[in-house]
C-alpha atoms as a PDB file:
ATOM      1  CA  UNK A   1      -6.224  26.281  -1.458  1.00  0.00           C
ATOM      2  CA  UNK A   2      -8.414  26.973   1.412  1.00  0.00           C
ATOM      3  CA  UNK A   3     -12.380  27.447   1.479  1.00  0.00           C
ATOM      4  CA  UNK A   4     -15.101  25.258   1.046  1.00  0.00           C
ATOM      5  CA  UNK A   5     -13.747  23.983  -2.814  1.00  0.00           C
ATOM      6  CA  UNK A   6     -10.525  24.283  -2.040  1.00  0.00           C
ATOM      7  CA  UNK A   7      -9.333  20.780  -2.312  1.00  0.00           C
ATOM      8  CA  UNK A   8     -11.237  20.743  -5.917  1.00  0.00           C
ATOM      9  CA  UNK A   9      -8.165  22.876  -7.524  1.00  0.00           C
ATOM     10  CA  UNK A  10      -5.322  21.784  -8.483  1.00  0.00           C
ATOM     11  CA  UNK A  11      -1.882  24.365  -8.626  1.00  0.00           C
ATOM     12  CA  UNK A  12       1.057  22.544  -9.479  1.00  0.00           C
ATOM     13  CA  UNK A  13       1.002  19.506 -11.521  1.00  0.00           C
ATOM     14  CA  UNK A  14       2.731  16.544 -10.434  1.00  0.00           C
ATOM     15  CA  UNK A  15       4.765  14.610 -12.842  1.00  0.00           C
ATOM     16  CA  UNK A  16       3.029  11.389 -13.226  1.00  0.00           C
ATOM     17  CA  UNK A  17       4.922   9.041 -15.777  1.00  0.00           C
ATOM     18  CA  UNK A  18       4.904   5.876 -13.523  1.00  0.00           C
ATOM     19  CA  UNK A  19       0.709   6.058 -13.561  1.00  0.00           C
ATOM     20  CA  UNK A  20       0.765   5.490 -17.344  1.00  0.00           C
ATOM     21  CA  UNK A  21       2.901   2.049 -17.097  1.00  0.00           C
ATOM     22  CA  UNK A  22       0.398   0.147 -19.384  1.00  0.00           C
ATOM     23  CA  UNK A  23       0.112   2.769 -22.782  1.00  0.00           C
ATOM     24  CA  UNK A  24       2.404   0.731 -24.980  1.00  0.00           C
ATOM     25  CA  UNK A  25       5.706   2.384 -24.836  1.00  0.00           C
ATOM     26  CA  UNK A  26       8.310   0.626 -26.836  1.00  0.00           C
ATOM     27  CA  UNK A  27      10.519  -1.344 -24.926  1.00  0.00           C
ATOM     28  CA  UNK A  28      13.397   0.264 -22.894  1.00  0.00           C
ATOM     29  CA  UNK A  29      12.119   3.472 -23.924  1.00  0.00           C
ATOM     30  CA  UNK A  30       9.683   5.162 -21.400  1.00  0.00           C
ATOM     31  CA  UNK A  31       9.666   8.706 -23.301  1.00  0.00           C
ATOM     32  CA  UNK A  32      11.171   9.317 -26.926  1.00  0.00           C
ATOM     33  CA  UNK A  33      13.557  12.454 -27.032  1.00  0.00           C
ATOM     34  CA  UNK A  34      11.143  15.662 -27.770  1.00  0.00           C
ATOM     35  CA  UNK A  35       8.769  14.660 -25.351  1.00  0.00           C
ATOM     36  CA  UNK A  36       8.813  16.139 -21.290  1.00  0.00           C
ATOM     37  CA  UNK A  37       7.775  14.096 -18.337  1.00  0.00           C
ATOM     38  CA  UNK A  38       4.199  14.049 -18.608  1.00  0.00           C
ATOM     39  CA  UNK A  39       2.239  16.538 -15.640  1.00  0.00           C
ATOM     40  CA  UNK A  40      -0.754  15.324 -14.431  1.00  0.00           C
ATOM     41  CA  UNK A  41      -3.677  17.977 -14.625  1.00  0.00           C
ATOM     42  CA  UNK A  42      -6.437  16.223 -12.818  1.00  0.00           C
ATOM     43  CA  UNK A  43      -6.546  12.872 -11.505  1.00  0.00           C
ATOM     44  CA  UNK A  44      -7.863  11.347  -8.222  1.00  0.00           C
ATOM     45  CA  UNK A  45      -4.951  11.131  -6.506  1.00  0.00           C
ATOM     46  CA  UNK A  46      -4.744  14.631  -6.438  1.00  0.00           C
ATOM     47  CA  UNK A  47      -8.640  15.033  -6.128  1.00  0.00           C
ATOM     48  CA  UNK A  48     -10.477  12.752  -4.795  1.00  0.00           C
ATOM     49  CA  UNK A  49     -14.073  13.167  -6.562  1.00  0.00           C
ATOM     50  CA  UNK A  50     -12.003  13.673  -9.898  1.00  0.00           C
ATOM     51  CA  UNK A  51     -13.396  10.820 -11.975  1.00  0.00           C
ATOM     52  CA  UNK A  52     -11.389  11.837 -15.387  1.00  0.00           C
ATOM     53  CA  UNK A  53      -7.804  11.551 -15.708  1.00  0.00           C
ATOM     54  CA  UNK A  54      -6.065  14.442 -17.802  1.00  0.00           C
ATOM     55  CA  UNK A  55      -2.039  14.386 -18.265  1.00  0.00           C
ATOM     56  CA  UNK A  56      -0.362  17.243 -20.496  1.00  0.00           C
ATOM     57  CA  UNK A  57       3.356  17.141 -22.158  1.00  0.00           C
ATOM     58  CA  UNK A  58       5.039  19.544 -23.945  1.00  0.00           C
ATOM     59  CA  UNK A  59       6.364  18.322 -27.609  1.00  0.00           C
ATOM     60  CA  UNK A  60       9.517  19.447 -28.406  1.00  0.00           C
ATOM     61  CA  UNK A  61      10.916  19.702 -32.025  1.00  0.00           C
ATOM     62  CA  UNK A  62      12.693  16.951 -33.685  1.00  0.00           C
ATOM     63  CA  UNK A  63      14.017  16.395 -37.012  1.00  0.00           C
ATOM     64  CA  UNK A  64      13.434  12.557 -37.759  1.00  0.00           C
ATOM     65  CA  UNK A  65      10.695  10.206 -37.329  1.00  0.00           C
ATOM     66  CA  UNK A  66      10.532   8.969 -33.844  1.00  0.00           C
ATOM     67  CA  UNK A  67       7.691   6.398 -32.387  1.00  0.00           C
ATOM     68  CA  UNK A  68       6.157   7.461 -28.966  1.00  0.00           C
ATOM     69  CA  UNK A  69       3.336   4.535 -28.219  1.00  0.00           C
ATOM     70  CA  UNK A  70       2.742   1.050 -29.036  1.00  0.00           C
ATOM     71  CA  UNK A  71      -0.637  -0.329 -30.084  1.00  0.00           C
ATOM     72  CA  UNK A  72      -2.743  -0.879 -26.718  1.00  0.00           C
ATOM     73  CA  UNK A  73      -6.612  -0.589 -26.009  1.00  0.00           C
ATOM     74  CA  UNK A  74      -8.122   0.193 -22.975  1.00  0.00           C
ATOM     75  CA  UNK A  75     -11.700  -0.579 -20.630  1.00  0.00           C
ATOM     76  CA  UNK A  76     -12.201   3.451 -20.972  1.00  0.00           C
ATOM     77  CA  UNK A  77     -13.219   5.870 -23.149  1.00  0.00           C
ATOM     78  CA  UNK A  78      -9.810   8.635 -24.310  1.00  0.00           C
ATOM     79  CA  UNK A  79      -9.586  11.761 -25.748  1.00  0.00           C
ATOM     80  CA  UNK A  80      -5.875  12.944 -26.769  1.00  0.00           C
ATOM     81  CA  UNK A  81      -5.378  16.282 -28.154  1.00  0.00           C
ATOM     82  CA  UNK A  82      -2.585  17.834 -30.207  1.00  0.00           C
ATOM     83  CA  UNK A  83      -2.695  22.173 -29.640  1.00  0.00           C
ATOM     84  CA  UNK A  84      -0.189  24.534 -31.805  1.00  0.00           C
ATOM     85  CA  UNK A  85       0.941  27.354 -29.730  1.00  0.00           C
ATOM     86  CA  UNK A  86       1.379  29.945 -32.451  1.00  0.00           C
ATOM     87  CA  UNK A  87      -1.333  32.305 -31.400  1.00  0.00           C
ATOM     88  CA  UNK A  88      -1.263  34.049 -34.646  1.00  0.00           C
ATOM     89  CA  UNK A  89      -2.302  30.576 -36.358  1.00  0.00           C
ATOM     90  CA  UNK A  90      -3.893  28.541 -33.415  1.00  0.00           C
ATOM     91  CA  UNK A  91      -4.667  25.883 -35.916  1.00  0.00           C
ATOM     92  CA  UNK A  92      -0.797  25.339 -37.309  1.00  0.00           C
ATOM     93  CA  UNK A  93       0.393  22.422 -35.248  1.00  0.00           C
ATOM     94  CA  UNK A  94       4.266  23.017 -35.674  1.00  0.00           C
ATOM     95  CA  UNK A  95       4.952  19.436 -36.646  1.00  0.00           C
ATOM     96  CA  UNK A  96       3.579  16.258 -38.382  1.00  0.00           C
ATOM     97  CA  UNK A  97       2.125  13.536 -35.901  1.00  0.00           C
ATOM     98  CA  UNK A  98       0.821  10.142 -36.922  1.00  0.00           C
ATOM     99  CA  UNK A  99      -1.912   8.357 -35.222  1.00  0.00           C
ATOM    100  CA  UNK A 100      -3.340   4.794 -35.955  1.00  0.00           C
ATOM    101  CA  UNK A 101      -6.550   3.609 -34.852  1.00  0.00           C
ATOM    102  CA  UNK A 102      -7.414   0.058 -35.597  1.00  0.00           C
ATOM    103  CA  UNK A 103      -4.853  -0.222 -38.269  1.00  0.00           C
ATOM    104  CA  UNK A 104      -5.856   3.147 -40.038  1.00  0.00           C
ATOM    105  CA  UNK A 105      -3.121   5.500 -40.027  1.00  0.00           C
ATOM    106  CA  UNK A 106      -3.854   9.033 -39.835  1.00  0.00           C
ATOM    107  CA  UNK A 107      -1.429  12.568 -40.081  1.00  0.00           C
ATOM    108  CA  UNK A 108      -2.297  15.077 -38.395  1.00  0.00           C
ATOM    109  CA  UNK A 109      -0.199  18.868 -39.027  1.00  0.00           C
ATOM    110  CA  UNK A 110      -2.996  21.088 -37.562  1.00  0.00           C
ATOM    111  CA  UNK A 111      -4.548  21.707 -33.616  1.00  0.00           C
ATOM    112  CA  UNK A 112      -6.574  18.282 -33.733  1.00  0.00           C
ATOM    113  CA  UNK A 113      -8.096  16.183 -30.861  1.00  0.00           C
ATOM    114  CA  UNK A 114      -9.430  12.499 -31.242  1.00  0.00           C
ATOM    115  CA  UNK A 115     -12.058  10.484 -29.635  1.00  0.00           C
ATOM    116  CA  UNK A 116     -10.730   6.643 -28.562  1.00  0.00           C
ATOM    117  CA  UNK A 117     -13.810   4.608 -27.754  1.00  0.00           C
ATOM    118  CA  UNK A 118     -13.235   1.966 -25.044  1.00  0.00           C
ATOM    119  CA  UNK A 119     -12.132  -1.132 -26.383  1.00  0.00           C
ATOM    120  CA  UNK A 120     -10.880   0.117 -29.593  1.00  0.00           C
ATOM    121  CA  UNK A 121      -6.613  -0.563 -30.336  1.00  0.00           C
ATOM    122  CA  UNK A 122      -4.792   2.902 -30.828  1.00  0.00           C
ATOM    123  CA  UNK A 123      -1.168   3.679 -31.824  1.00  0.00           C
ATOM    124  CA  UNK A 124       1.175   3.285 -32.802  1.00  0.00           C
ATOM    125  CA  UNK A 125       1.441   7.037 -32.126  1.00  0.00           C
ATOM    126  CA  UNK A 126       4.838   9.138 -33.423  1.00  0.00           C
ATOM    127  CA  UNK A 127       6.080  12.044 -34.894  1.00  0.00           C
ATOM    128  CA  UNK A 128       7.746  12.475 -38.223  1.00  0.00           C
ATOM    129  CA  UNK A 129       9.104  15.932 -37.400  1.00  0.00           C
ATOM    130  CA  UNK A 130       8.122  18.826 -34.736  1.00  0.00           C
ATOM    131  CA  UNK A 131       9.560  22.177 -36.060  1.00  0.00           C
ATOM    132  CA  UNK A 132       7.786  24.226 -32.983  1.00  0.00           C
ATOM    133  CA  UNK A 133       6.686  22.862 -29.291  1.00  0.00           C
ATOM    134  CA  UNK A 134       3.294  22.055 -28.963  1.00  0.00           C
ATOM    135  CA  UNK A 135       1.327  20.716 -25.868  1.00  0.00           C
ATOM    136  CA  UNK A 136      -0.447  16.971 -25.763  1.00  0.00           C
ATOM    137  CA  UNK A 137      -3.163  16.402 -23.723  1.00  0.00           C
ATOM    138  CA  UNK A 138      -4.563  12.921 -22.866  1.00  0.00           C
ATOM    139  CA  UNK A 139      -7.847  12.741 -21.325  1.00  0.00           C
ATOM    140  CA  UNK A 140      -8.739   9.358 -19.758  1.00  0.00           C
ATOM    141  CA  UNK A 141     -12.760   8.909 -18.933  1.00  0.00           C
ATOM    142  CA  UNK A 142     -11.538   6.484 -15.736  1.00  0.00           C
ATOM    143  CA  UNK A 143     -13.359   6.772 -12.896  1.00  0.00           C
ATOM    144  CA  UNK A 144      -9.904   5.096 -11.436  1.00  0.00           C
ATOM    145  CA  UNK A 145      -7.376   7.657 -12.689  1.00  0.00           C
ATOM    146  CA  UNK A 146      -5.183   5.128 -14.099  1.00  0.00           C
ATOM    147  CA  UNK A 147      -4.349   4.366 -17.295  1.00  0.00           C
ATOM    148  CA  UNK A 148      -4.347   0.573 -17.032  1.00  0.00           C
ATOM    149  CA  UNK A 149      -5.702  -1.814 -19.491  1.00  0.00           C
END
């Protein structure tokens, strides 16, 4: 974009799967099934000031329990979010997702979000079943833009 602020904006997100080398995936498996490439939203490599790192992924529906992420901690604070796209029920989340932090599982089936405090060990993170697409966010408070341990 041109002006002043142009290079603040960001148009077209670039996939950005190889950043996130260090979040736990199981072995051999970089992605599970229902899940696309991951886009990256803001990082610095695309901005330069940008001092948080946000990725988005659609979740597509599966009928069986599938694990996404291994446990792993990192030196930042994270936010990941989970948003239904129904817009008659924003809050239905189309599918169950489980989330462990610190060894205390949680299920979530409705639009959620979650604070990760630096240092704390997350995941595993799965799904039991998606019946409808939903979007992920992560949010990483790095003033790096990488998601690296």
């Amino acid at each position: 974009m041109s002006g002043k602020y142009g290079n603040l904006f960001v148009t077209h997100f670039q996939e950005c799967g190889d950043d996130m080398v260090y979040e736990g995936e199981p072995a051999g498996q970089r992605l599970p099934p229902n899940l696309d490439e991951p886009l990256a939203a803001m990082r610095s490599a695309d901005v330069a000031q940008a001092t948080t790192y946000i990725t988005t992924s659609w979740v597509k529906e599966i009928d069986h329990e599938v694990e996404w992420v291994r446990e792993h901690e990192h030196v930042y604070d994270e936010i990941l979010m989970f948003v239904g796209n129904d817009p008659n029920n924003p809050d239905d989340l189309g599918g169950e997702v489980y989330m462990t932090i610190e060894g205390e599982r949680h299920v979530l089936t409705t639009t959620s979000s979650v604070f990760i405090p630096a240092g704390t060990k997350h995941c595993p993170l799965g799904f039991y079943k998606v019946e409808r697409p939903f979007r992920f966010f992560a949010v990483a408070l790095s003033g790096t833009g990488r998601y690296m341990p």
